[in-house]
C-alpha atoms as a PDB file:
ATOM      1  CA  UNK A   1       0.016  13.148  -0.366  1.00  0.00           C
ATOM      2  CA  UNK A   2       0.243  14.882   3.070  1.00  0.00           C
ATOM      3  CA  UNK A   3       2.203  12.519   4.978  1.00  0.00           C
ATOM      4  CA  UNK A   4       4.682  11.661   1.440  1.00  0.00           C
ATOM      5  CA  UNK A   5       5.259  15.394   1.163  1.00  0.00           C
ATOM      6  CA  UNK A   6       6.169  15.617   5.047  1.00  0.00           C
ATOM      7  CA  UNK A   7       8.347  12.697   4.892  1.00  0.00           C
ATOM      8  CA  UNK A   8      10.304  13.920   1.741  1.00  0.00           C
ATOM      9  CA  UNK A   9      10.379  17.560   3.563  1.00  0.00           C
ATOM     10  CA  UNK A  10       8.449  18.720   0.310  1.00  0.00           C
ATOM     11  CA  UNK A  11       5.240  20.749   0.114  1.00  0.00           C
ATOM     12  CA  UNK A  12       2.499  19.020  -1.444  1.00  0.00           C
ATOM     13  CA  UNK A  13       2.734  21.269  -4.497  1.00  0.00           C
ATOM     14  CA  UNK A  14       6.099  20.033  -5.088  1.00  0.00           C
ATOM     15  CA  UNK A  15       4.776  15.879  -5.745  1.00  0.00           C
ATOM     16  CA  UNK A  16       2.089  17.566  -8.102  1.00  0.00           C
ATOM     17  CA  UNK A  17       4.513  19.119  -9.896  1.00  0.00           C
ATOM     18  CA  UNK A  18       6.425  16.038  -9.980  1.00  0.00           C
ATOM     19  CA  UNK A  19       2.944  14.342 -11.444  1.00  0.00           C
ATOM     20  CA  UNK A  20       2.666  17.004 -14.139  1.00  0.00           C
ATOM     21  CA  UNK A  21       6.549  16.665 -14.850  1.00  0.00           C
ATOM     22  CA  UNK A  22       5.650  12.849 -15.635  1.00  0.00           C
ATOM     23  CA  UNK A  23       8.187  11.764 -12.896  1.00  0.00           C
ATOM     24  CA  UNK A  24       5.495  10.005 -10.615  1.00  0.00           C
ATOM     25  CA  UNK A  25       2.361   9.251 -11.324  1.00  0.00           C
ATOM     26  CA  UNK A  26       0.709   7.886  -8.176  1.00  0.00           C
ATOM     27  CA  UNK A  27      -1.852   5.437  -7.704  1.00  0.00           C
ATOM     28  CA  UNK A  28      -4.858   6.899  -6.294  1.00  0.00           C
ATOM     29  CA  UNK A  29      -6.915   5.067  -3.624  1.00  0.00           C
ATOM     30  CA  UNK A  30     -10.495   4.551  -2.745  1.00  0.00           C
ATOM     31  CA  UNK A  31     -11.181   7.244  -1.087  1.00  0.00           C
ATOM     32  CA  UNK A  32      -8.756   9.321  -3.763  1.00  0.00           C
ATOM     33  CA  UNK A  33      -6.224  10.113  -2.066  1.00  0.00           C
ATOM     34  CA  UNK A  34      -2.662   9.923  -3.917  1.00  0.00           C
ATOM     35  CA  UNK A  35      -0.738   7.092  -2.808  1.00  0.00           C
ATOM     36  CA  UNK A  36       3.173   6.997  -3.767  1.00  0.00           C
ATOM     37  CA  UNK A  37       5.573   3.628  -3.907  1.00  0.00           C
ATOM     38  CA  UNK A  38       8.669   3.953  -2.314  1.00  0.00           C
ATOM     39  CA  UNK A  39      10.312   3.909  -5.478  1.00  0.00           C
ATOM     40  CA  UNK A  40       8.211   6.615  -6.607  1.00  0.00           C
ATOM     41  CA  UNK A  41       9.703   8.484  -3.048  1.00  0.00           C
ATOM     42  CA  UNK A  42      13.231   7.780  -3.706  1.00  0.00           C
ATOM     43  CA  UNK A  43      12.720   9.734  -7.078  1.00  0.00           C
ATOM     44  CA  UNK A  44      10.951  12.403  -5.513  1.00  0.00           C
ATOM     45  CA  UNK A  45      13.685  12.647  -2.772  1.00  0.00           C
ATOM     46  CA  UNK A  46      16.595  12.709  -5.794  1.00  0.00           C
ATOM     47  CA  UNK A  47      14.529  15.764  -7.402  1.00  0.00           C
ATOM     48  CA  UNK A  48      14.565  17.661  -4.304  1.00  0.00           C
ATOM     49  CA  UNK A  49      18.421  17.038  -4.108  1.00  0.00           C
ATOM     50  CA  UNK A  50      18.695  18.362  -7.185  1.00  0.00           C
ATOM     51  CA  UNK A  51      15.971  21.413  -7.104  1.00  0.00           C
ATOM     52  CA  UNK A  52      18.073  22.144  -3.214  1.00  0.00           C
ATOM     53  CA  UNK A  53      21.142  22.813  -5.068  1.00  0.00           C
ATOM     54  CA  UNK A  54      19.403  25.272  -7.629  1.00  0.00           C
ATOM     55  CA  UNK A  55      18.265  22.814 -10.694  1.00  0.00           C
ATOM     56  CA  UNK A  56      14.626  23.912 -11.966  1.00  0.00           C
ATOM     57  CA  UNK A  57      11.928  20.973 -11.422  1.00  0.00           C
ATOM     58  CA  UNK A  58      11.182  20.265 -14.940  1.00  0.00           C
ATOM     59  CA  UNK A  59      15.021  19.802 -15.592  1.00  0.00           C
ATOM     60  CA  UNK A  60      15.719  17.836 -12.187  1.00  0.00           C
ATOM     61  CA  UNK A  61      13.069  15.881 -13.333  1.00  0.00           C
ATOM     62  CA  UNK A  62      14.581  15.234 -17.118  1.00  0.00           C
ATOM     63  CA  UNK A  63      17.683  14.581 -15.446  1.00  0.00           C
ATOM     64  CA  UNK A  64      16.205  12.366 -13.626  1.00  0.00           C
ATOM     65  CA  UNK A  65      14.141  10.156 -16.070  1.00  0.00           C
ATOM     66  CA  UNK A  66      17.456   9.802 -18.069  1.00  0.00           C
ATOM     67  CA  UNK A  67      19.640   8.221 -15.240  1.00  0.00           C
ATOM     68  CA  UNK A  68      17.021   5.425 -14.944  1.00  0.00           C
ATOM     69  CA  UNK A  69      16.713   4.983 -18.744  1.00  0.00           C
ATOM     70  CA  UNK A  70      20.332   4.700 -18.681  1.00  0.00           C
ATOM     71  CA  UNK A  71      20.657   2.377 -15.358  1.00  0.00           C
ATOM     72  CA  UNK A  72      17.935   0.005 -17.370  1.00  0.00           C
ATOM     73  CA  UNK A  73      20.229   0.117 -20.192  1.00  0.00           C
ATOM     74  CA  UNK A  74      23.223  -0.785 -18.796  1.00  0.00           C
ATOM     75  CA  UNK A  75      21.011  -3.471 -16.973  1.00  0.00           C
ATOM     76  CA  UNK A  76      19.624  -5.120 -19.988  1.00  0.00           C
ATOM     77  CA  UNK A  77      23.733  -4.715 -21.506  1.00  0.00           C
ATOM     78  CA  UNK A  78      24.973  -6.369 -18.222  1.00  0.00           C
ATOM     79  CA  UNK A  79      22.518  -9.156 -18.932  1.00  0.00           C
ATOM     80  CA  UNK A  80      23.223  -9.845 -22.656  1.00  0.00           C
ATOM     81  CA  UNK A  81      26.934  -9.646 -21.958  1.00  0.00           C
ATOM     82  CA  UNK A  82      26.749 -12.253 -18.843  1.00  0.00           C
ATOM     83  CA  UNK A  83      24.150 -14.518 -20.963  1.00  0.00           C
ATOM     84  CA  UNK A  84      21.764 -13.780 -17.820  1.00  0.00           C
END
């Protein structure tokens, strides 16, 4: 969680609340330690974006959750429409 929350410029706290917002839910390793995908870092980097210009983290993270429902929407649309 250390080295995510350095690379994202976050503070740990921030990925927990992330985890208790639903957003990411890491995998946890052996020796438990919280281990994120880089998918899972790309969302928490797009919450920060959002929290940096003065959204709360439970909204960011709402916000957030819809834009990929609706990107995996308009994917399975795209498909039906193309016959993919």
């Amino acid at each position: 969680m250390g080295t995510a929350a350095e690379m994202l410029g976050v503070s740990p706290s921030f990925l927990r609340a992330l985890g208790a917002a639903k957003l990411i839910e890491p995998i946890r390793s052996s020796g438990g330690h919280r281990r994120y995908s880089r998918y899972q870092l790309r969302l928490a980097a797009r919450t920060r974006e959002l929290v940096d210009r003065g959204t709360p983290v439970e909204a960011a993270c709402r916000i957030i959750i819809l834009e990929d429902q609706l990107a995996e929407a308009l994917r399975i649309n795209e498909a039906r429409t193309t016959g993919d």
